[in-house]
Protein backbone atom coordinates (compact mmCIF):
# COMPACT_ATOMS: atom_id res chain seq x y z
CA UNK A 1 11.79 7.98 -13.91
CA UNK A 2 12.40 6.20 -10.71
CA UNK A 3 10.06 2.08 -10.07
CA UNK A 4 8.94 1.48 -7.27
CA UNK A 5 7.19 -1.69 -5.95
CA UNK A 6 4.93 -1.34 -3.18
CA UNK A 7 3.10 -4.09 -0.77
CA UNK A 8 0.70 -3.40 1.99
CA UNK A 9 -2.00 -5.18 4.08
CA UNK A 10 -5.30 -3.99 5.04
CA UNK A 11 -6.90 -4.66 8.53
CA UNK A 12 -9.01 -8.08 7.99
CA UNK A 13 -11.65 -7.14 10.34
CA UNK A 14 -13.19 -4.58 7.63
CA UNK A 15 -15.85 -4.57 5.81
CA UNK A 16 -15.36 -4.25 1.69
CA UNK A 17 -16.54 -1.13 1.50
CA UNK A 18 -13.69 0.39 4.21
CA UNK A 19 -10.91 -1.92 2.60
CA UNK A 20 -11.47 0.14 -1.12
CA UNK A 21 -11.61 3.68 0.58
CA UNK A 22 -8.31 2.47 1.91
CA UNK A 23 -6.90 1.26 -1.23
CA UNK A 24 -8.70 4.65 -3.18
CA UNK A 25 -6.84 6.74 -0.58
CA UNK A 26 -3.88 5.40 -0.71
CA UNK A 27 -3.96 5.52 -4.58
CA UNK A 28 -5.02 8.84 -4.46
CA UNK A 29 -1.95 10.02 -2.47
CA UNK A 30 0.48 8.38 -5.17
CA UNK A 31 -1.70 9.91 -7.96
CA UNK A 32 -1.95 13.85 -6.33
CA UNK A 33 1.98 13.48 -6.06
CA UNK A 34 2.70 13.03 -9.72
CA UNK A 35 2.98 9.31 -9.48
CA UNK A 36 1.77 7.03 -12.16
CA UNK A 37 0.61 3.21 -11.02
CA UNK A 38 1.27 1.06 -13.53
CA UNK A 39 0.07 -2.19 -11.76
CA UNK A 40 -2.62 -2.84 -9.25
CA UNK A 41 -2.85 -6.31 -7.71
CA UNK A 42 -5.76 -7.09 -5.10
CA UNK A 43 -3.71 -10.64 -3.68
CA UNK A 44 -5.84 -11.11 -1.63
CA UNK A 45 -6.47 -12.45 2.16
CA UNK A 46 -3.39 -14.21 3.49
CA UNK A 47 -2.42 -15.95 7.13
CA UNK A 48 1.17 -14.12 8.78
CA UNK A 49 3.87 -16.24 10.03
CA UNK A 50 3.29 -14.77 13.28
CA UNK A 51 0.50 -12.04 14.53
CA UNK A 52 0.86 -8.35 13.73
CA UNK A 53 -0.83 -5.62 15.64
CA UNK A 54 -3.15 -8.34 17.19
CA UNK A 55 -3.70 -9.61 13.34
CA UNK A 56 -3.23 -13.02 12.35
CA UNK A 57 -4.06 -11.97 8.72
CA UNK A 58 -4.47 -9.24 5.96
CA UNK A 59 -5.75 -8.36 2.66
CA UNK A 60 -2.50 -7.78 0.73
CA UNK A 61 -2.15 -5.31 -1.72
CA UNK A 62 0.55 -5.05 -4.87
CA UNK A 63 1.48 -1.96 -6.61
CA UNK A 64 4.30 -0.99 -9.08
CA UNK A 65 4.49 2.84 -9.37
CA UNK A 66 6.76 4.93 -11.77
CA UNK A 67 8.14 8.77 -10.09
CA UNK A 68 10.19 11.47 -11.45
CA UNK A 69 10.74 12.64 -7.72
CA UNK A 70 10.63 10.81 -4.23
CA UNK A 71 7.49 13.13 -2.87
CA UNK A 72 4.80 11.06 -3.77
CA UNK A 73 6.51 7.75 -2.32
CA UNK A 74 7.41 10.23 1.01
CA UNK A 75 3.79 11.02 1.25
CA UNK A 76 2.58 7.52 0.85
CA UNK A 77 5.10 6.23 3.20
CA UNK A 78 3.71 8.83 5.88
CA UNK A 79 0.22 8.25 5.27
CA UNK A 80 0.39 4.73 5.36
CA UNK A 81 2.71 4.75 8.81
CA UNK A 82 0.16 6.39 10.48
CA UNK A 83 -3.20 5.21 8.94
CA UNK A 84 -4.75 2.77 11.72
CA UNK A 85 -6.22 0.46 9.08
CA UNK A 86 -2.72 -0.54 7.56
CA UNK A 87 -1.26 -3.65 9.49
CA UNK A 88 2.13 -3.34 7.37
CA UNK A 89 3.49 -1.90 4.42
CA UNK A 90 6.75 -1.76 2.04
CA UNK A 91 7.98 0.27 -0.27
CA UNK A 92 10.82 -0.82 -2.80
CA UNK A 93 12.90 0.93 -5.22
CA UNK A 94 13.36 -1.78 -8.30
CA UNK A 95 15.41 0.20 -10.87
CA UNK A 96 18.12 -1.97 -12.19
């Protein structure tokens, strides 16, 4: 079983409703690819060092994730690359 720590940020012009269909998606993705979350952390809104995308701040979002394969962290990788309402994300592998 291969840990995984993920961190991204959410658009801070949305409303709260479009921020958790974000988050649900994006959960979703891990969780249809075999992928089991074993923390969610909502961090909250936070101020960048400098501006991204035209952003000068995000809502930040903490997971850690356990996977037998890569897939589901492939998947999530892609959707969150191209999904307009992610400033920034990361995706680390944390096995010792």
């Amino acid at each position: 079983m291969r840990k995984y720590e993920i961190m991204f940020i959410v658009r801070p012009d949305l409303e709260e409703k479009a921020v958790k269909d974000t988050v649900k998606k994006l959960e979703k993705v891990l969780t249809d690819n075999k992928a089991v979350i074993t923390l969610s952390k909502e961090l909250g809104s936070k101020e960048f060092a400098y501006e991204i995308k035209g952003f000068k701040s995000g809502f930040y979002f903490l997971y850690n994730v356990d996977s037998n394969s890569d897939k589901a962290i492939k998947e999530f990788d892609r959707i969150a690359s191209i999904d307009e309402t992610i400033v920034r994300h990361l995706v680390l592998n944390i096995e010792k």
